[in-house]
N, C-alpha and C. Protein backbone atom coordinates (compact mmCIF):
# COMPACT_ATOMS: atom_id res chain seq x y z
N UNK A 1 115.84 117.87 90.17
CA UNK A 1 116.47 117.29 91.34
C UNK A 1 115.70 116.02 91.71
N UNK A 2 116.19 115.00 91.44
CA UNK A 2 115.61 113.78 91.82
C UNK A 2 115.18 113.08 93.11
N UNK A 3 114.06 113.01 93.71
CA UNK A 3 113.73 112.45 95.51
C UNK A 3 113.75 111.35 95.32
N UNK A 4 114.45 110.44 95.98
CA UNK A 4 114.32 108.87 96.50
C UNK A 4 113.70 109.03 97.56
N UNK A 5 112.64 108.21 97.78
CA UNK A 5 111.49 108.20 99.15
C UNK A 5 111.57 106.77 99.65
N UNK A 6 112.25 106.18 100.53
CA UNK A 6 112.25 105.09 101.01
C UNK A 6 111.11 104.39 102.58
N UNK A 7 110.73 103.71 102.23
CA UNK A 7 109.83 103.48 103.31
C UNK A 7 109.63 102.16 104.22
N UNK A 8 110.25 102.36 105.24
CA UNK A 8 111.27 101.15 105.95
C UNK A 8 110.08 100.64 107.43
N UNK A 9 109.82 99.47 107.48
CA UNK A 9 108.58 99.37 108.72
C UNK A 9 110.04 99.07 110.41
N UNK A 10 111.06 98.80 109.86
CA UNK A 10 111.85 98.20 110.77
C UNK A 10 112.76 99.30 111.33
N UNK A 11 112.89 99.74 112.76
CA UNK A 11 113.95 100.73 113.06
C UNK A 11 115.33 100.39 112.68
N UNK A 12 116.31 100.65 112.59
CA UNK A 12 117.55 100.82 111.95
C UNK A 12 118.80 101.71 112.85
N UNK A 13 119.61 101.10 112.87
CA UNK A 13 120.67 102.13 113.70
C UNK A 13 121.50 103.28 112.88
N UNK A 14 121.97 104.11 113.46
CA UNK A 14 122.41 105.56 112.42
C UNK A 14 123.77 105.23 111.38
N UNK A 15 124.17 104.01 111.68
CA UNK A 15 125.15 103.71 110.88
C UNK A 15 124.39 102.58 109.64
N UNK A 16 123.45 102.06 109.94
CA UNK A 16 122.94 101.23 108.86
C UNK A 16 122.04 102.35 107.68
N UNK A 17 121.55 103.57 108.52
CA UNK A 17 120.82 104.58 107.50
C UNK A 17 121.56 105.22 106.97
N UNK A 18 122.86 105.16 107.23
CA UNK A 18 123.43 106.29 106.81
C UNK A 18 124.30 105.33 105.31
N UNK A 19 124.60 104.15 105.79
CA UNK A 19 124.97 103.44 104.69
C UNK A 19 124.29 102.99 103.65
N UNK A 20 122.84 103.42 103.87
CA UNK A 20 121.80 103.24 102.80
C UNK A 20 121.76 104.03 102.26
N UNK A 21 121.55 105.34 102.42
CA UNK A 21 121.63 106.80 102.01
C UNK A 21 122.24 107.15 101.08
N UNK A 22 123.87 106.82 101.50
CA UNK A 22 125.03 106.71 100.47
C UNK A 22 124.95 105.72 99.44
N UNK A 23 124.88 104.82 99.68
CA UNK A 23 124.62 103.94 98.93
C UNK A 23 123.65 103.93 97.89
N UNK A 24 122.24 104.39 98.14
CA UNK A 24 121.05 104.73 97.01
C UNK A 24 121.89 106.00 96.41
N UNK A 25 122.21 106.91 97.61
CA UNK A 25 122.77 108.15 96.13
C UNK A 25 123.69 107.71 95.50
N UNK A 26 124.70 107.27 95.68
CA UNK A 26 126.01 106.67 94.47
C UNK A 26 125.42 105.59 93.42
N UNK A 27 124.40 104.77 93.64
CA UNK A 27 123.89 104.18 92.80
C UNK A 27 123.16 104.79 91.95
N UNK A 28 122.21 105.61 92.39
CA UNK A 28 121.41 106.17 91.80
C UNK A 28 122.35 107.68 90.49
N UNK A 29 122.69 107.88 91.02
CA UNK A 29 123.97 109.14 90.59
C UNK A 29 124.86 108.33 89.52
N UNK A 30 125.32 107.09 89.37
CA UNK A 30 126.26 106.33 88.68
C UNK A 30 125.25 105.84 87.56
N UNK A 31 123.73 105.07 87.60
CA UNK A 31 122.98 104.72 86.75
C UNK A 31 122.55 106.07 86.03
N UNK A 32 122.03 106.99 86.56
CA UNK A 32 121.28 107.97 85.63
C UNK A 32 122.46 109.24 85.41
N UNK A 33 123.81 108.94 85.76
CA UNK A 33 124.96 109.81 85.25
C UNK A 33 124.34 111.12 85.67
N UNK A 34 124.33 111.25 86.97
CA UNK A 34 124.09 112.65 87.48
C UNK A 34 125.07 113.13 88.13
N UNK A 35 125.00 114.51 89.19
CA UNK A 35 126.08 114.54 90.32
C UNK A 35 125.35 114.47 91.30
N UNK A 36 126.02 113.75 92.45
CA UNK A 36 125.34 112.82 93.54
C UNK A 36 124.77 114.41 94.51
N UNK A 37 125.19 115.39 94.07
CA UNK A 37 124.57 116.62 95.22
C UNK A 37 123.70 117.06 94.47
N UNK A 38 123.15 116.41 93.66
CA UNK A 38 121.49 116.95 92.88
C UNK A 38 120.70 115.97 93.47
N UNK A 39 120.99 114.79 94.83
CA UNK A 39 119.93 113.56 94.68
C UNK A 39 119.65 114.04 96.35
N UNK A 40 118.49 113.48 96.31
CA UNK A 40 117.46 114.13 97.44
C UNK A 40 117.35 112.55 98.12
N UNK A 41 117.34 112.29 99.31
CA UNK A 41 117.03 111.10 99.97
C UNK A 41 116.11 111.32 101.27
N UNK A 42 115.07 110.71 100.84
CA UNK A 42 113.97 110.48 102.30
C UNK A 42 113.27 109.42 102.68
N UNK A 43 114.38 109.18 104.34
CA UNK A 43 113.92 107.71 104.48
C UNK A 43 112.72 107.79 105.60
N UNK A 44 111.64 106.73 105.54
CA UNK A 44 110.49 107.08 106.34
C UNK A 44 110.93 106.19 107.64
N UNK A 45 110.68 106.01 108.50
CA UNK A 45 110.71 104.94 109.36
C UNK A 45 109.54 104.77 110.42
N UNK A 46 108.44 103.70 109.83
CA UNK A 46 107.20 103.81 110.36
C UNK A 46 106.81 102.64 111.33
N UNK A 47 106.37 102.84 112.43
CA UNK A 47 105.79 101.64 113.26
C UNK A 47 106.02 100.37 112.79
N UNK A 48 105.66 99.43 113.22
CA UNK A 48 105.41 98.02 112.73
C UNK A 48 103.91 98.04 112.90
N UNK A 49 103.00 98.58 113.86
CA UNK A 49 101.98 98.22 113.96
C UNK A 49 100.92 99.22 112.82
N UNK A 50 102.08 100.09 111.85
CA UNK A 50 101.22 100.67 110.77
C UNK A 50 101.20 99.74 109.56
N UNK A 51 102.43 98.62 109.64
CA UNK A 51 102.45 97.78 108.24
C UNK A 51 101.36 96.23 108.47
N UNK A 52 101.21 95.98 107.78
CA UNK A 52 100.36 94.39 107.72
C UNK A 52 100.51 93.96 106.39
N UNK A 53 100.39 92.45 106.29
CA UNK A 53 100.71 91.44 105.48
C UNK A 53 99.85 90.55 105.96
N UNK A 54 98.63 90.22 104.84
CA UNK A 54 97.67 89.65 104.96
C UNK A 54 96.64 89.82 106.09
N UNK A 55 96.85 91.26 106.22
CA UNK A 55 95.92 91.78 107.59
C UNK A 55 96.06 91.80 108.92
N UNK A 56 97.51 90.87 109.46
CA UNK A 56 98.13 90.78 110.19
C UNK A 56 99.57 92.07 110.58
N UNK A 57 99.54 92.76 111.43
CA UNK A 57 100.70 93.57 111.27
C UNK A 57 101.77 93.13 111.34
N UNK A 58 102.98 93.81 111.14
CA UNK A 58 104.17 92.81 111.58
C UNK A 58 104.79 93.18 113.08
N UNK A 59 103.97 93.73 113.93
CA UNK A 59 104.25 93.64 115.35
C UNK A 59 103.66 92.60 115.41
N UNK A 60 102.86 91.85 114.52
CA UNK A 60 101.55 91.05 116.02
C UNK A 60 102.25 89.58 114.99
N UNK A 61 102.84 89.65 113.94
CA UNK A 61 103.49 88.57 113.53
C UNK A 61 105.04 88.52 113.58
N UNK A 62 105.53 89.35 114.06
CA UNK A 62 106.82 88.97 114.64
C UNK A 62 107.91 88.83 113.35
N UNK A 63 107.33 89.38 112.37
CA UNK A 63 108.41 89.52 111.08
C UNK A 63 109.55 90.65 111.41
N UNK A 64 110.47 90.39 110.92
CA UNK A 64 111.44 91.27 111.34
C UNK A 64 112.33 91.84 110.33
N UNK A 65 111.85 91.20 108.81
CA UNK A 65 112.20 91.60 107.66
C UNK A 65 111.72 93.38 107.19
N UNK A 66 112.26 93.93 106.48
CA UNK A 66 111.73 95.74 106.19
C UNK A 66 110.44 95.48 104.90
N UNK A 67 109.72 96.53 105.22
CA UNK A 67 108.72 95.98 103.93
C UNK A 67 109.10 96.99 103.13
């Protein structure tokens, strides 16, 4: 059973996760010719002030891109 572990620094609304979700499983399910109810999806959604880029977090630099 295959886990996709995604790990997102930016919050997200329930319709943008949910279109990711689907989206990694049908992709993922169509490339490795599986059936999409064998694929496991876990998305993280962590602070900004846990990520940094060049030692800077991206709360305190105002990036708004997902790492």
């Amino acid at each position: 059973m295959p886990l996709i572990q995604v790990l997102n620094a930016s919050p997200s609304s329930t319709e943008k996760k949910r279109r990711l979700l689907a989206a990694l499983t049908a992709t993922y399910a169509e490339v490795m010719e599986i059936r999409p109810d064998t694929i496991r999806v876990n998305l993280h959604e962590l602070p900004r002030e846990n990520w940094s880029v060049a030692g800077i977090t991206l709360a305190e630099s105002g990036q708004n891109e997902s790492v």
